[in-house]
Protein backbone atom coordinates (compact mmCIF):
# COMPACT_ATOMS: atom_id res chain seq x y z
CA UNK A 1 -4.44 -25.96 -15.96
CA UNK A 2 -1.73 -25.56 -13.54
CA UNK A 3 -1.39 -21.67 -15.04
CA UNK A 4 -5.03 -20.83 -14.48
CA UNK A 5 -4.54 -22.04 -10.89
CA UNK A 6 -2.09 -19.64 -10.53
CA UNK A 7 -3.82 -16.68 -12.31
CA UNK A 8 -6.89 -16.96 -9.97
CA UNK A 9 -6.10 -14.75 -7.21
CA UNK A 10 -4.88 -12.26 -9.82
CA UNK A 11 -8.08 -12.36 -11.68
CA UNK A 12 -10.49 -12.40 -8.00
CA UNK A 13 -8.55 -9.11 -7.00
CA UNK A 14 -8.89 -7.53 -10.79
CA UNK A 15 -12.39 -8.21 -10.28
CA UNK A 16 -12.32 -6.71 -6.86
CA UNK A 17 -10.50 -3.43 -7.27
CA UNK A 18 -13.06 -0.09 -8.08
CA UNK A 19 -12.39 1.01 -11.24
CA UNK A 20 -12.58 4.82 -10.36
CA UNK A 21 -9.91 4.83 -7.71
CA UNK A 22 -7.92 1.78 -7.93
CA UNK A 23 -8.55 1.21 -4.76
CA UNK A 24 -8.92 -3.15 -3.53
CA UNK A 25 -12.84 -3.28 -2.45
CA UNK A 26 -12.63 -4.75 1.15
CA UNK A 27 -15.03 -3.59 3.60
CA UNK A 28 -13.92 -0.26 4.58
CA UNK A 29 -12.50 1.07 0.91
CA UNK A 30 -15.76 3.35 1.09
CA UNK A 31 -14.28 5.47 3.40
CA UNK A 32 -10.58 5.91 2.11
CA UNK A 33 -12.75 6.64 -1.26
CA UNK A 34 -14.31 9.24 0.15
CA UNK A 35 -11.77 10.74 2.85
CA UNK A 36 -8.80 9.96 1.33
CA UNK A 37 -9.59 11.44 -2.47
CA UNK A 38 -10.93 14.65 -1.38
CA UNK A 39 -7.11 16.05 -1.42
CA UNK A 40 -4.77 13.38 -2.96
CA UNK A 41 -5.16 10.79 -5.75
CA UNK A 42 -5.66 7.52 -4.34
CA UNK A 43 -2.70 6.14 -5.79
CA UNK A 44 -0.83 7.35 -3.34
CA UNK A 45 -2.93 4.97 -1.01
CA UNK A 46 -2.73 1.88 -3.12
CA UNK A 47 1.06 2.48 -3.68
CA UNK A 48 1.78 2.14 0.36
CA UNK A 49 2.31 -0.60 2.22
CA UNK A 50 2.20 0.17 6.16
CA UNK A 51 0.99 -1.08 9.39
CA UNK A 52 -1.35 0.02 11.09
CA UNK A 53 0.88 2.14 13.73
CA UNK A 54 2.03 3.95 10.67
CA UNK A 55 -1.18 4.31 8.86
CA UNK A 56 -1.95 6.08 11.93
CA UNK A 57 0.89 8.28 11.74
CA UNK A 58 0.70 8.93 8.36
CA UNK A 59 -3.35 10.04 9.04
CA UNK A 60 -1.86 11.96 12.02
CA UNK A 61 0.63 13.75 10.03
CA UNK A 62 -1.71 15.01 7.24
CA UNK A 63 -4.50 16.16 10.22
CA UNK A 64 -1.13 18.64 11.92
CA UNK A 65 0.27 19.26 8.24
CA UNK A 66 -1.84 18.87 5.11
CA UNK A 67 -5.52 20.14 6.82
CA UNK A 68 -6.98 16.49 6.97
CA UNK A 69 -10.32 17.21 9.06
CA UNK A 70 -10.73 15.26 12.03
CA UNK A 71 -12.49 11.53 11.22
CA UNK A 72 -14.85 10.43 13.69
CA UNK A 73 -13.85 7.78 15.67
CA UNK A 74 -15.55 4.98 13.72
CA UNK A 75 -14.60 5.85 10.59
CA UNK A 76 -11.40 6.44 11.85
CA UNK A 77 -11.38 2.68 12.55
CA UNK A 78 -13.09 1.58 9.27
CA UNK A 79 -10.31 3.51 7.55
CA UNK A 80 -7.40 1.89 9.74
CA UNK A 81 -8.65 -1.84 9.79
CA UNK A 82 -9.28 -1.15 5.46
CA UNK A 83 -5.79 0.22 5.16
CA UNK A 84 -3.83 -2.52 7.58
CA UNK A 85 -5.75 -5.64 6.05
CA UNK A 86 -5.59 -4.44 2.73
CA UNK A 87 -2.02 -2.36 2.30
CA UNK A 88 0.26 -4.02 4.77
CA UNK A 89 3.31 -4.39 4.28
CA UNK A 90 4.91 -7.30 2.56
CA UNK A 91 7.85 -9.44 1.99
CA UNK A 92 10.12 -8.60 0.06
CA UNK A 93 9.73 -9.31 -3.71
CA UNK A 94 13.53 -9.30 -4.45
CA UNK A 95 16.34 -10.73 -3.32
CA UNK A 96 18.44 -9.65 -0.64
CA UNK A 97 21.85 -7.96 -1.93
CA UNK A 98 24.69 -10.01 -2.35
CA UNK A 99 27.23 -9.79 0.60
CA UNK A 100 30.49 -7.75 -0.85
CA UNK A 101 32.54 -10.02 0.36
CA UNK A 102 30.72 -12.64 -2.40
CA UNK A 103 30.71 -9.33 -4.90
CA UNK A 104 33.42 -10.28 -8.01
CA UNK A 105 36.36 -7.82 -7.34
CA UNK A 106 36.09 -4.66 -9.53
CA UNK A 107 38.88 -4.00 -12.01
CA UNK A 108 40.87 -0.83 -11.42
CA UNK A 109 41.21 0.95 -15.10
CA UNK A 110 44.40 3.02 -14.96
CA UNK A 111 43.61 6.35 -16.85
């Protein structure tokens, strides 16, 4: 029981994510789908993690670089709160590095 607990959350966003693009279904994912797609797969959305100053920048970037049209402001919004709720960053996931100083010293091989 204790597993299935722990698989839930897994499960709810499995359930959640749009087939097609990959892409989590909070409110707002109907925009990236359709703005974001257009000139990129949307992998490279779901495989970011950014806040939303750098979301910005990133939508910034392709509009003076990679011919993003301009968004209108509201959907400019819709695609910022989607992409800061839903890809921020996170902790983390694996340890820090160990200190050198805790490192085992390396043995020299004379050649």
């Amino acid at each position: 029981m204790p597993l299935l607990l722990l698989l839930l959350p897994v499960i709810a966003v499995a359930l959640d994510t749009d087939k097609a693009t990959g892409l989590i279904k909070n409110p707002g994912w109907e925009q990236v789908r359709a703005h974001c797609g257009g000139c990129h797969s949307h992998a490279l959305v779901t495989n970011q993690r950014a806040d939303r100053k750098t979301w910005l920048d990133i939508i910034r970037w392709m509009q003076e670089t990679q011919n993003l049209w301009q968004l209108q402001p509201q959907v400019e919004m819709q695609i910022l709160d989607y992409l800061a709720a839903t890809y921020a960053p996170q902790p983390r996931l694996r340890r820090a590095p160990i200190p050198p100083g805790l490192m085992p010293k390396a043995e020299r091989t004379v050649q």
